[in-house]
C-alpha atoms as a PDB file:
ATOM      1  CA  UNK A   1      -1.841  48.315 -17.270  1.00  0.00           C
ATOM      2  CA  UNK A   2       1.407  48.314 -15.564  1.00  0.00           C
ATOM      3  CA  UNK A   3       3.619  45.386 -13.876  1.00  0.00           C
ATOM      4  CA  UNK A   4       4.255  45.642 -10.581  1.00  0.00           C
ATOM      5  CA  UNK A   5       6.306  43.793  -8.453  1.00  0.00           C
ATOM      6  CA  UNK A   6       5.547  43.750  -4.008  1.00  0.00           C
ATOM      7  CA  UNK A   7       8.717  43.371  -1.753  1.00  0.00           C
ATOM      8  CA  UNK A   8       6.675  42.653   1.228  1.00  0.00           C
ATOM      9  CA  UNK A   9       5.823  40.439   3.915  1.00  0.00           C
ATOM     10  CA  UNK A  10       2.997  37.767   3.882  1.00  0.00           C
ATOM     11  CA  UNK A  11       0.846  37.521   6.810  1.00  0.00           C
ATOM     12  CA  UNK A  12      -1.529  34.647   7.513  1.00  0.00           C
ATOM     13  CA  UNK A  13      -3.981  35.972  10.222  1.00  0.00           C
ATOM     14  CA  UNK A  14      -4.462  39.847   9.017  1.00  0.00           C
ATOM     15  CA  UNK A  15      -5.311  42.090   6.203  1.00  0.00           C
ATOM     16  CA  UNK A  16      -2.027  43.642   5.946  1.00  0.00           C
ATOM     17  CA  UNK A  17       1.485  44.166   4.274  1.00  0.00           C
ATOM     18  CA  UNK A  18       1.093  42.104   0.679  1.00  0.00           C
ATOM     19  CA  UNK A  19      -2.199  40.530   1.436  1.00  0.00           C
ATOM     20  CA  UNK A  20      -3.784  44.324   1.278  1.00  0.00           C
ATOM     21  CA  UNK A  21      -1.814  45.896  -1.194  1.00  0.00           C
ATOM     22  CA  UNK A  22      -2.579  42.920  -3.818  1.00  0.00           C
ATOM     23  CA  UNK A  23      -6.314  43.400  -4.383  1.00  0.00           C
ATOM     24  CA  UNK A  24      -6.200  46.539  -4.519  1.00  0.00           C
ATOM     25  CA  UNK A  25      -3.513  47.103  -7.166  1.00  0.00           C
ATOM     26  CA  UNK A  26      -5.121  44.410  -9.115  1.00  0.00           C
ATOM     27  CA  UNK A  27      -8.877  46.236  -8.673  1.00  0.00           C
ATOM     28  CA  UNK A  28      -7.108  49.198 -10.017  1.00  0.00           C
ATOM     29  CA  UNK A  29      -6.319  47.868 -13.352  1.00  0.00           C
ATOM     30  CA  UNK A  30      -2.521  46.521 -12.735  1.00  0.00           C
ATOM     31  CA  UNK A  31      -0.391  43.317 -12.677  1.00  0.00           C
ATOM     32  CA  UNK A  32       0.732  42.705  -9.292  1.00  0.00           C
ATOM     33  CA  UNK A  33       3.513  40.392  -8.844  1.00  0.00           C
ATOM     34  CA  UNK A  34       5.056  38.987  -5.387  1.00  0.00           C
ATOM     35  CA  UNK A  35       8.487  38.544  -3.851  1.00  0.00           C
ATOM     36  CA  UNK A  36       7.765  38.198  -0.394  1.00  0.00           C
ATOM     37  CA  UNK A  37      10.697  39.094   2.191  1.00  0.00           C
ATOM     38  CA  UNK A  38       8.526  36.734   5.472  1.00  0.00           C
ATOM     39  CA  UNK A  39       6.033  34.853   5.942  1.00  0.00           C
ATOM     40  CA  UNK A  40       4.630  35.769   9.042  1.00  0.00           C
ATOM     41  CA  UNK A  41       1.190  33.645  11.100  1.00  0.00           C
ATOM     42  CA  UNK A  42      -0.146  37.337  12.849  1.00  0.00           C
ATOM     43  CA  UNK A  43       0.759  41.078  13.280  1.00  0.00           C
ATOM     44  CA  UNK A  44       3.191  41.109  16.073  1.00  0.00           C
ATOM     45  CA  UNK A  45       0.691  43.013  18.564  1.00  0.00           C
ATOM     46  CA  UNK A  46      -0.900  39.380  20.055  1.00  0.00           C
ATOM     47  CA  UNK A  47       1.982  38.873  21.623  1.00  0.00           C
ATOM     48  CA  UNK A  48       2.870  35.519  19.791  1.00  0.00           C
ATOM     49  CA  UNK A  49       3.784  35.042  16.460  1.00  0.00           C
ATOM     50  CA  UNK A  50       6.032  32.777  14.111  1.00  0.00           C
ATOM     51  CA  UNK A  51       7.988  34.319  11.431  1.00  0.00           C
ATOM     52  CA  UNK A  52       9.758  32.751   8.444  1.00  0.00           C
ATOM     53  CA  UNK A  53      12.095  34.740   6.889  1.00  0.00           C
ATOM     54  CA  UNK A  54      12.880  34.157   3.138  1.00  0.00           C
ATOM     55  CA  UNK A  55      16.340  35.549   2.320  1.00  0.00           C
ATOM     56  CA  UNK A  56      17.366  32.744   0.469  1.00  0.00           C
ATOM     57  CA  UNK A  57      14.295  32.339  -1.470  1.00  0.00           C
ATOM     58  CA  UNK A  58      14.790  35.514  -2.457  1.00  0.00           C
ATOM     59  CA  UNK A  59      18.966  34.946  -3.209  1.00  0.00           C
ATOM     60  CA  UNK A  60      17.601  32.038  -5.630  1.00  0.00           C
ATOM     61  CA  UNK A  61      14.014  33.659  -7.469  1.00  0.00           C
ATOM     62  CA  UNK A  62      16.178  36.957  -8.828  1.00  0.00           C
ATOM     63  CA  UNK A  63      18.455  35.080 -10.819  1.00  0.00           C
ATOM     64  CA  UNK A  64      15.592  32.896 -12.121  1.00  0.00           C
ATOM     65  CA  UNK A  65      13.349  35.876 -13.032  1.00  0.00           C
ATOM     66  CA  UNK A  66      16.384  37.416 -15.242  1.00  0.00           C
ATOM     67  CA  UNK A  67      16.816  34.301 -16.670  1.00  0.00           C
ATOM     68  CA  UNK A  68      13.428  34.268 -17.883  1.00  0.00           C
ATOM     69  CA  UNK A  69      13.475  37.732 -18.863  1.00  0.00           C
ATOM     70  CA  UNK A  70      10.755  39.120 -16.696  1.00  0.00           C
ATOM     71  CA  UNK A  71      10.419  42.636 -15.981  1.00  0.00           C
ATOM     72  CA  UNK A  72       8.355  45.545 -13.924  1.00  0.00           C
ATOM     73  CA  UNK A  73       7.151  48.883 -14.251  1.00  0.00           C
ATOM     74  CA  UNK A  74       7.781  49.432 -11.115  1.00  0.00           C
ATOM     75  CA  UNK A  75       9.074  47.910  -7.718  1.00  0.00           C
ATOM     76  CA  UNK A  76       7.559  49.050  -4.572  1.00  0.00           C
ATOM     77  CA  UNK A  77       9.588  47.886  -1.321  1.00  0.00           C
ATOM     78  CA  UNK A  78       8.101  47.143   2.091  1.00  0.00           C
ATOM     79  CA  UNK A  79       9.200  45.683   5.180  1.00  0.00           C
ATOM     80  CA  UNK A  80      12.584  44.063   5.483  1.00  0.00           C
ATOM     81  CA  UNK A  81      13.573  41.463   8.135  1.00  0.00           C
ATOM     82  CA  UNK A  82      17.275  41.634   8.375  1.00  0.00           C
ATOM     83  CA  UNK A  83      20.640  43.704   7.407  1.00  0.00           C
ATOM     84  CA  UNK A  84      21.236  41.038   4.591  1.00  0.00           C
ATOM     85  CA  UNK A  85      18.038  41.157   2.992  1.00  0.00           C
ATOM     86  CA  UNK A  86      17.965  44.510   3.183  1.00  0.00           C
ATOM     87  CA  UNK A  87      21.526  44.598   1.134  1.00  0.00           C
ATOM     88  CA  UNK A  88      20.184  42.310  -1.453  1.00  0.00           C
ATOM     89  CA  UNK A  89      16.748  44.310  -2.118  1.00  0.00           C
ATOM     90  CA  UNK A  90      18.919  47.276  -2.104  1.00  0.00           C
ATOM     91  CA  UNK A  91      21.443  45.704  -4.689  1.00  0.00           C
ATOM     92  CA  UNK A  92      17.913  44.528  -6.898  1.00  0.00           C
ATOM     93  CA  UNK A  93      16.692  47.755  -6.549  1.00  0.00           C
ATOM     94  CA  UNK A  94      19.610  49.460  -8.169  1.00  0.00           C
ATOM     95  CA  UNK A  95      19.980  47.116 -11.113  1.00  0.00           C
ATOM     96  CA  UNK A  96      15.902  47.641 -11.933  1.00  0.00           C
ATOM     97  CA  UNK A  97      16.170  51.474 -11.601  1.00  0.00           C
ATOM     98  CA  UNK A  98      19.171  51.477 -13.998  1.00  0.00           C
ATOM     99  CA  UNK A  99      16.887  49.370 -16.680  1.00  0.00           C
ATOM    100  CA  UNK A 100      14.026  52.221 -16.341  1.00  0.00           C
ATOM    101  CA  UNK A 101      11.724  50.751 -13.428  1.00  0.00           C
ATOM    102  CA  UNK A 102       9.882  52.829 -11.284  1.00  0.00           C
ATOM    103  CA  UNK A 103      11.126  52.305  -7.907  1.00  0.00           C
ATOM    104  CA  UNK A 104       8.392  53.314  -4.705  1.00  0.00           C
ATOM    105  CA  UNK A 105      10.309  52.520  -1.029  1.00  0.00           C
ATOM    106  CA  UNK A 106       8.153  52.089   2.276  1.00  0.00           C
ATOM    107  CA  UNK A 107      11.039  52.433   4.480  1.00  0.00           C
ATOM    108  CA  UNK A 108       9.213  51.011   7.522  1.00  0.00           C
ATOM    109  CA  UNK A 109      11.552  50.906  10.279  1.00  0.00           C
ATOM    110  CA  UNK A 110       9.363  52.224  12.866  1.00  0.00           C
ATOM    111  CA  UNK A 111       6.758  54.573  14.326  1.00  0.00           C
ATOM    112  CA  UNK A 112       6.353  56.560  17.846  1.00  0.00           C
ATOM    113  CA  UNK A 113       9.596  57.993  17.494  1.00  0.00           C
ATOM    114  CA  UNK A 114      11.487  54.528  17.985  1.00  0.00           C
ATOM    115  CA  UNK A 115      12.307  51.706  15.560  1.00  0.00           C
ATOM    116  CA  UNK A 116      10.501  48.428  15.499  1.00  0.00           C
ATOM    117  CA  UNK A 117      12.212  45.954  17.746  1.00  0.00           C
ATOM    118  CA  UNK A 118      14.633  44.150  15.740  1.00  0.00           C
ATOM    119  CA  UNK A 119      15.520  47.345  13.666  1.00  0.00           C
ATOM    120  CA  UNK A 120      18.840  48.127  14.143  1.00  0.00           C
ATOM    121  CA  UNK A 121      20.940  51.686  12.826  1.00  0.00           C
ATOM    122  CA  UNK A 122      22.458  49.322  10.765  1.00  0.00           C
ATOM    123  CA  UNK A 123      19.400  48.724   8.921  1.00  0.00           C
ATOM    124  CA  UNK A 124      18.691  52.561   8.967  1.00  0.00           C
ATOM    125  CA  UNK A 125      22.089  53.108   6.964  1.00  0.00           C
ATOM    126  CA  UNK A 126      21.043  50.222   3.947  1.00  0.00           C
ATOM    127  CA  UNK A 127      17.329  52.115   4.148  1.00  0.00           C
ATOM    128  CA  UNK A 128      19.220  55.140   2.915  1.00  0.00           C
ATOM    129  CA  UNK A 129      20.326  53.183   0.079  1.00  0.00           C
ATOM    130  CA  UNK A 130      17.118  51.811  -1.219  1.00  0.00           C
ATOM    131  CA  UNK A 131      16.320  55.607  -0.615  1.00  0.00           C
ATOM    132  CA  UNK A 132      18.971  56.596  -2.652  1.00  0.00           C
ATOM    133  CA  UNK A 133      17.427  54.767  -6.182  1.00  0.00           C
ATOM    134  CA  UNK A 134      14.399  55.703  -5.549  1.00  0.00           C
ATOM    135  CA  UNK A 135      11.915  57.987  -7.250  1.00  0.00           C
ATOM    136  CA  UNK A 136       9.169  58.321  -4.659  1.00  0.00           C
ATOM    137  CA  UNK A 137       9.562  57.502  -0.874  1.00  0.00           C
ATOM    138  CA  UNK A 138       6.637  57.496   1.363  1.00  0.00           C
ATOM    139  CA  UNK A 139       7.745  57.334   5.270  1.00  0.00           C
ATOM    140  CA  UNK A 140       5.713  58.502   8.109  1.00  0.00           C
ATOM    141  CA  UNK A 141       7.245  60.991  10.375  1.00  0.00           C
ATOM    142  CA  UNK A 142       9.234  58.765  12.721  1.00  0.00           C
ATOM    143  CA  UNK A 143      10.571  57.208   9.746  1.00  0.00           C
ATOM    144  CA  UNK A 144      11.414  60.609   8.134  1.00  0.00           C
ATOM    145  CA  UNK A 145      13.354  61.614  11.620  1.00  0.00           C
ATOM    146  CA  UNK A 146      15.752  58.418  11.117  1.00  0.00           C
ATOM    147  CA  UNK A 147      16.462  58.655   7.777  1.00  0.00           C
ATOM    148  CA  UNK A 148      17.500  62.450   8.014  1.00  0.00           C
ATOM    149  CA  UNK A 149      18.846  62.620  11.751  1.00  0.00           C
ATOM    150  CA  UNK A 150      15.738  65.145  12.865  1.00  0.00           C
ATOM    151  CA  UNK A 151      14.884  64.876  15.906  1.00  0.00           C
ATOM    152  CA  UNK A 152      11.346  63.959  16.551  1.00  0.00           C
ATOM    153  CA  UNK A 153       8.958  65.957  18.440  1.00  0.00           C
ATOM    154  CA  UNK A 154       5.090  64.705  19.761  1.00  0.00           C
ATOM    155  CA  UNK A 155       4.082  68.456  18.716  1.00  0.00           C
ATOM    156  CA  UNK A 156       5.603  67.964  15.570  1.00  0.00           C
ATOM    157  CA  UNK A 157       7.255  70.578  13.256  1.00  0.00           C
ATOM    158  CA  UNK A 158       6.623  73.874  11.433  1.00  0.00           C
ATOM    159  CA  UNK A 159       6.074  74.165   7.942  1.00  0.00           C
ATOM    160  CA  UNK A 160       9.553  75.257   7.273  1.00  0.00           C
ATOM    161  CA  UNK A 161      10.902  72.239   9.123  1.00  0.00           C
ATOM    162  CA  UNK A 162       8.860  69.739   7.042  1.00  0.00           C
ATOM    163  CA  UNK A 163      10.635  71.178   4.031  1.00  0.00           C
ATOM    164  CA  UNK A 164      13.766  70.802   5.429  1.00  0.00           C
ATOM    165  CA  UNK A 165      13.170  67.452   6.206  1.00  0.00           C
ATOM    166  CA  UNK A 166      11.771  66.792   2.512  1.00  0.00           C
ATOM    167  CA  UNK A 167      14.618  68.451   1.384  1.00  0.00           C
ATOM    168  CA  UNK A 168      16.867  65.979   3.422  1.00  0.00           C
ATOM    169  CA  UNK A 169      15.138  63.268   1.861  1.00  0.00           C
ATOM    170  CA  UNK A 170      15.580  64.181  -1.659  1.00  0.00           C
ATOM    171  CA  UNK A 171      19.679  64.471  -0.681  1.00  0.00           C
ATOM    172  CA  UNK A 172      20.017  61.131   0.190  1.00  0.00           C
ATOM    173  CA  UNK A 173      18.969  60.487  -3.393  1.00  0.00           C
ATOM    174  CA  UNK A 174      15.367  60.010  -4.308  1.00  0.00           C
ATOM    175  CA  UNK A 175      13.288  61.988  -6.394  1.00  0.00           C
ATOM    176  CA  UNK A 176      10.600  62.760  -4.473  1.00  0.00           C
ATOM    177  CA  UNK A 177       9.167  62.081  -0.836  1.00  0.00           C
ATOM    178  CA  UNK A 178       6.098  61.940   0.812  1.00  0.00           C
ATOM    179  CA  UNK A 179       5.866  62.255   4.877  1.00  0.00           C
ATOM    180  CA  UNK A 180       2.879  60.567   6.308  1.00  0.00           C
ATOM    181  CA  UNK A 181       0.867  61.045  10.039  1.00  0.00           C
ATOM    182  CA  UNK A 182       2.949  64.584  10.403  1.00  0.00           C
ATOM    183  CA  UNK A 183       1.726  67.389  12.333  1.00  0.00           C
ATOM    184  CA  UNK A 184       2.754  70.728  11.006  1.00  0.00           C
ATOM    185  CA  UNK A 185       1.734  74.027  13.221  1.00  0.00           C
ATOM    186  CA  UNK A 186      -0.717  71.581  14.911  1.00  0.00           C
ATOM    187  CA  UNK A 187      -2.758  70.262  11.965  1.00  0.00           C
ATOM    188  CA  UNK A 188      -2.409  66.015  10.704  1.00  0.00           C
ATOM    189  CA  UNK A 189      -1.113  66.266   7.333  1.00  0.00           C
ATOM    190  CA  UNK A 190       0.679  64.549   4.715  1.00  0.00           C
ATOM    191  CA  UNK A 191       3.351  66.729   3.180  1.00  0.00           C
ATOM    192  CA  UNK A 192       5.484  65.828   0.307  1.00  0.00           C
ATOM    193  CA  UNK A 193       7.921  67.067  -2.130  1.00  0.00           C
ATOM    194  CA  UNK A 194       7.984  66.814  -5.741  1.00  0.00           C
ATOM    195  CA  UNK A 195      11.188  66.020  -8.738  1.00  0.00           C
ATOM    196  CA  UNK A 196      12.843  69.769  -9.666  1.00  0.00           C
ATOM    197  CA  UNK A 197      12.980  67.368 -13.069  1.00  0.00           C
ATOM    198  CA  UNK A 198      10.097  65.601 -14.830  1.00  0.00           C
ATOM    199  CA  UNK A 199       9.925  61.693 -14.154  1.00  0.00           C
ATOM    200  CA  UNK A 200       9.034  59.051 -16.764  1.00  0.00           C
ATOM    201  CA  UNK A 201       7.457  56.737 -13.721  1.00  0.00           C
ATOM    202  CA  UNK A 202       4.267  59.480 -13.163  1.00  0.00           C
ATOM    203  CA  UNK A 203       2.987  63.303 -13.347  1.00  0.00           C
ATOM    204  CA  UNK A 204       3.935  65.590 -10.830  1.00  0.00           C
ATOM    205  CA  UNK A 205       2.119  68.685 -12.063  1.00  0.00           C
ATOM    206  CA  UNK A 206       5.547  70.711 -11.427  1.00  0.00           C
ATOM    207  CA  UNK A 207       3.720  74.435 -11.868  1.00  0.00           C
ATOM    208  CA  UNK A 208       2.119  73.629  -8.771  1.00  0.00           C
ATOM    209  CA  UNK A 209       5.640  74.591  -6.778  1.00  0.00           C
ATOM    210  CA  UNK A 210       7.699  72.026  -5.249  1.00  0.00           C
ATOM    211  CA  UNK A 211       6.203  71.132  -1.788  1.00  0.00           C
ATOM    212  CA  UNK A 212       2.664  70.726  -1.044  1.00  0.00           C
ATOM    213  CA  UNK A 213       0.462  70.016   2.543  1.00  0.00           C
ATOM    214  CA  UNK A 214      -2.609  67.877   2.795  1.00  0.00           C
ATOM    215  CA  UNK A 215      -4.681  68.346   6.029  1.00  0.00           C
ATOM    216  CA  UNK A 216      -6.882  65.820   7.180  1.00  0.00           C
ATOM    217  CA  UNK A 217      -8.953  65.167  10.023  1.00  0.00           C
ATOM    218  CA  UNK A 218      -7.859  61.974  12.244  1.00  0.00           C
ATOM    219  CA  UNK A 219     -10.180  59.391  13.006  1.00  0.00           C
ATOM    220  CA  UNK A 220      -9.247  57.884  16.546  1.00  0.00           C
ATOM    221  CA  UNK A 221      -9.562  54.250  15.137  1.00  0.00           C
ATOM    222  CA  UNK A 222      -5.835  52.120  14.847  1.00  0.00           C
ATOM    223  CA  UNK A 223      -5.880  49.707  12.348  1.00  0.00           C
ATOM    224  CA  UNK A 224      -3.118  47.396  10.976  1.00  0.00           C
ATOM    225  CA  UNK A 225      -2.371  47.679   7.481  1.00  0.00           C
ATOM    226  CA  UNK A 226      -3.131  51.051   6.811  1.00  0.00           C
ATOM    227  CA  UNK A 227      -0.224  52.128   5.194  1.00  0.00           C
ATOM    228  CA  UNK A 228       0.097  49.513   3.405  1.00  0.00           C
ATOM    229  CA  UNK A 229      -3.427  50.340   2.134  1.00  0.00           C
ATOM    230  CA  UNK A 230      -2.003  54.362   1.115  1.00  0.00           C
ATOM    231  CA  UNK A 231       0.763  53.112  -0.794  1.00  0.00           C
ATOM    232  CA  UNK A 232      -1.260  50.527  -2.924  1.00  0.00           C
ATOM    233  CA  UNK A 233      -3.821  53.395  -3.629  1.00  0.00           C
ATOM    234  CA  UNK A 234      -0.866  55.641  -4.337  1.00  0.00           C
ATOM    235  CA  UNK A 235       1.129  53.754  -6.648  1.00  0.00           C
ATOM    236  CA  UNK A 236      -1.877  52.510  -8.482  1.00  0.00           C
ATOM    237  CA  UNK A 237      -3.301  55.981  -9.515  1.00  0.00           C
ATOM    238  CA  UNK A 238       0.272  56.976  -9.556  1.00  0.00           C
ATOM    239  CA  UNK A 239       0.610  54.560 -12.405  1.00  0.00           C
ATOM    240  CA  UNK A 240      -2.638  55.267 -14.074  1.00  0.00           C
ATOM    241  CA  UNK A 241      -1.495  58.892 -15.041  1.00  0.00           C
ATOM    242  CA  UNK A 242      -2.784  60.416 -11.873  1.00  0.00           C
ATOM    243  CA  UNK A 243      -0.321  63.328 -10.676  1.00  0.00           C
ATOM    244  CA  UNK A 244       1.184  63.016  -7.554  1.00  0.00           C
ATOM    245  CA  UNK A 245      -0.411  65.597  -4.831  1.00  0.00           C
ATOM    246  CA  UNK A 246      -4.194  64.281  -5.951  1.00  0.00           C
ATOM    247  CA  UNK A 247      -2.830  60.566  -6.511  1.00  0.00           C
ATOM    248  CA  UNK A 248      -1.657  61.325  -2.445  1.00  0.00           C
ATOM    249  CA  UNK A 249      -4.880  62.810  -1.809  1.00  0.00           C
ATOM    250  CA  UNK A 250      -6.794  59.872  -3.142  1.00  0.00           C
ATOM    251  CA  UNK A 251      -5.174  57.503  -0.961  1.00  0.00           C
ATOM    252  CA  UNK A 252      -5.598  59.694   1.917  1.00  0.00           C
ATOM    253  CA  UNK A 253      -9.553  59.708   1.437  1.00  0.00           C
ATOM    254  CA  UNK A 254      -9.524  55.902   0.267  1.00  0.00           C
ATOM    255  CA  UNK A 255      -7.934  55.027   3.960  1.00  0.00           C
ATOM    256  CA  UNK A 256     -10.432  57.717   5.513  1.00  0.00           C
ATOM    257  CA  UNK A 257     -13.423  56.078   4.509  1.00  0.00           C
ATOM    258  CA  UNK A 258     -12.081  52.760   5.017  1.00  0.00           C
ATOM    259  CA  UNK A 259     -11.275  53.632   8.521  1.00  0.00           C
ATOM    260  CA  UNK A 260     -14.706  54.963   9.280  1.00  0.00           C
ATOM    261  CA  UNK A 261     -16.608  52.292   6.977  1.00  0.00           C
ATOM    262  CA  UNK A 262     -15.166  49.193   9.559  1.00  0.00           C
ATOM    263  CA  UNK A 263     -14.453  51.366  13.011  1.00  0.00           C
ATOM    264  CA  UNK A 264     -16.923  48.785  14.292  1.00  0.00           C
ATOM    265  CA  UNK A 265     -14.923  45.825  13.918  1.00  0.00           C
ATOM    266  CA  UNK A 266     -13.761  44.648  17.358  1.00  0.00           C
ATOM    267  CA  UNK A 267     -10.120  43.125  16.421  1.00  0.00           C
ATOM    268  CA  UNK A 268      -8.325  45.937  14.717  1.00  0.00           C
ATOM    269  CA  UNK A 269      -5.169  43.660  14.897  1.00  0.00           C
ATOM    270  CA  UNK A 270      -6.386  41.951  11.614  1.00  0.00           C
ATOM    271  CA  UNK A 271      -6.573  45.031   9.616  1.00  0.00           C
ATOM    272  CA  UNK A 272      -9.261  46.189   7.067  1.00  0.00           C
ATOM    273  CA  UNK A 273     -11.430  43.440   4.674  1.00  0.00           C
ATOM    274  CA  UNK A 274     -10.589  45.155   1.924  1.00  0.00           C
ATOM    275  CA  UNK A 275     -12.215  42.780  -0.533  1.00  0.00           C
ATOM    276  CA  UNK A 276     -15.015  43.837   1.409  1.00  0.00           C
ATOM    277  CA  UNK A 277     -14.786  47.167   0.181  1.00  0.00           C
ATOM    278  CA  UNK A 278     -13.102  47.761  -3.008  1.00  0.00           C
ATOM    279  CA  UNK A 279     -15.977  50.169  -4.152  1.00  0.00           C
ATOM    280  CA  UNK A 280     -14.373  52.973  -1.983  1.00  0.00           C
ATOM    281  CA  UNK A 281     -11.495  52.767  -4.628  1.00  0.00           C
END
């Protein structure tokens, strides 16, 4: 069992961001622990939505968590709400990688080729830092184009391109990337790039070459949340021993069938029940 510890946002009205990645890490066999960067009532896609941001809850729990001693396996950072808090998960994230922790970075700044509205370049050049500490980064393409300065195409890239763009990654600093909802010589795929070095955090299977390509077959179903689902299936068979390419894999299929198990649902805006449907872990 490993302690993990979610910098995320908490949304009221939906299955996503914290409130999916929770049960599921928990399911898996871990301790999953909370600092939560917003509360937020609803995904942003009604239209109308409050959002709370808690930078200064978060200035006053660190200092209160070292005072007590506490301490992760392994931090995995989510969506951030402004330059500062950004800085100060960035700063947090340094100090835990230095002590040994694991660190996994979502840098969600956007999707569609364009950053979410209120993401500024700004906040592009402090994601490079949490990039920077960390030893596994999971972006999706658009995400992938900002932090390297690629431009992004709608047809996507070649196979050569994706490894220049992995490569990229791995310069700014981390260990090893990941590069969700790509398209490489027309096929979806997830493509990622392991350590050259062995990592204490997980197994990377390193005789398998550096780079590897999953395919998969897109369902034309958009729910909320589902990324947030990959990277709590990742991380927790990450943790559990499971090398990297199958752990990536798993979560691929996990999000697959979760997709097609609730394609009936009619407001996708809520994301996936997934207490409803922890057996497909």
């Amino acid at each position: 069992m490993k302690q993990i510890l979610l910098i995320n946002d908490v949304v009221g009205y939906s299955h996503v961001g914290m409130v999916a990645m929770l049960p599921i890490l928990t399911y898996l066999g871990h301790s999953a622990y909370n600092l939560p960067t917003a509360l937020v009532s609803n995904t942003l896609d009604y239209g109308r939505f409050n959002v709370l941001e808690t930078t200064d809850y978060m200035r006053g729990t660190i200092p209160v968590w070292r005072e007590l001693g506490f301490r992760f396996d392994a931090v995995c950072t989510g969506l951030m709400f402004s330059e500062n808090q950004a800085r100060l998960v960035a700063d947090y994230c340094s100090q835990l990688h230095e002590e040994g922790t694991t660190i996994f970075v979502d840098p969600i700044m956007g999707d569609g080729g364009r950053l979410y509205n209120g993401i500024t370049e700004r906040h592009v050049g402090l994601m490079r830092e949490m990039v920077s500490v960390a030893d596994l980064i999971f972006p999706n393409y658009t995400e992938a184009c900002f932090l390297t300065d690629m431009p992004y195409r709608k047809e996507g890239m070649t196979w050569q391109e994706a490894q220049t763009m992995l490569d990229r990654l791995t310069a700014i600093g981390t260990k090893s990337a990941i590069i969700t909802s790509a398209c490489v010589e027309g096929k979806n795929c997830v493509v990622g790039r392991r350590s050259e070095q062995p990592l204490a955090g997980f197994a990377q299977h390193l005789d398998e070459g550096l780079y590897f390509r999953l395919d998969y077959e897109e369902i034309p179903v958009a729910f909320h949340g589902t990324g947030d689902i990959f990277s709590a299936v990742l991380i927790g068979h990450l943790l559990s021993g499971e090398p990297l390419k199958a752990s990536t894999q798993t979560a691929m299929t996990v999000v697959s069938q979760l997709i097609d198990r609730n394609k009936s649902l009619p407001d996708k805006c809520r994301g996936i029940p997934i207490e409803q449907c922890l057996d497909l872990l």
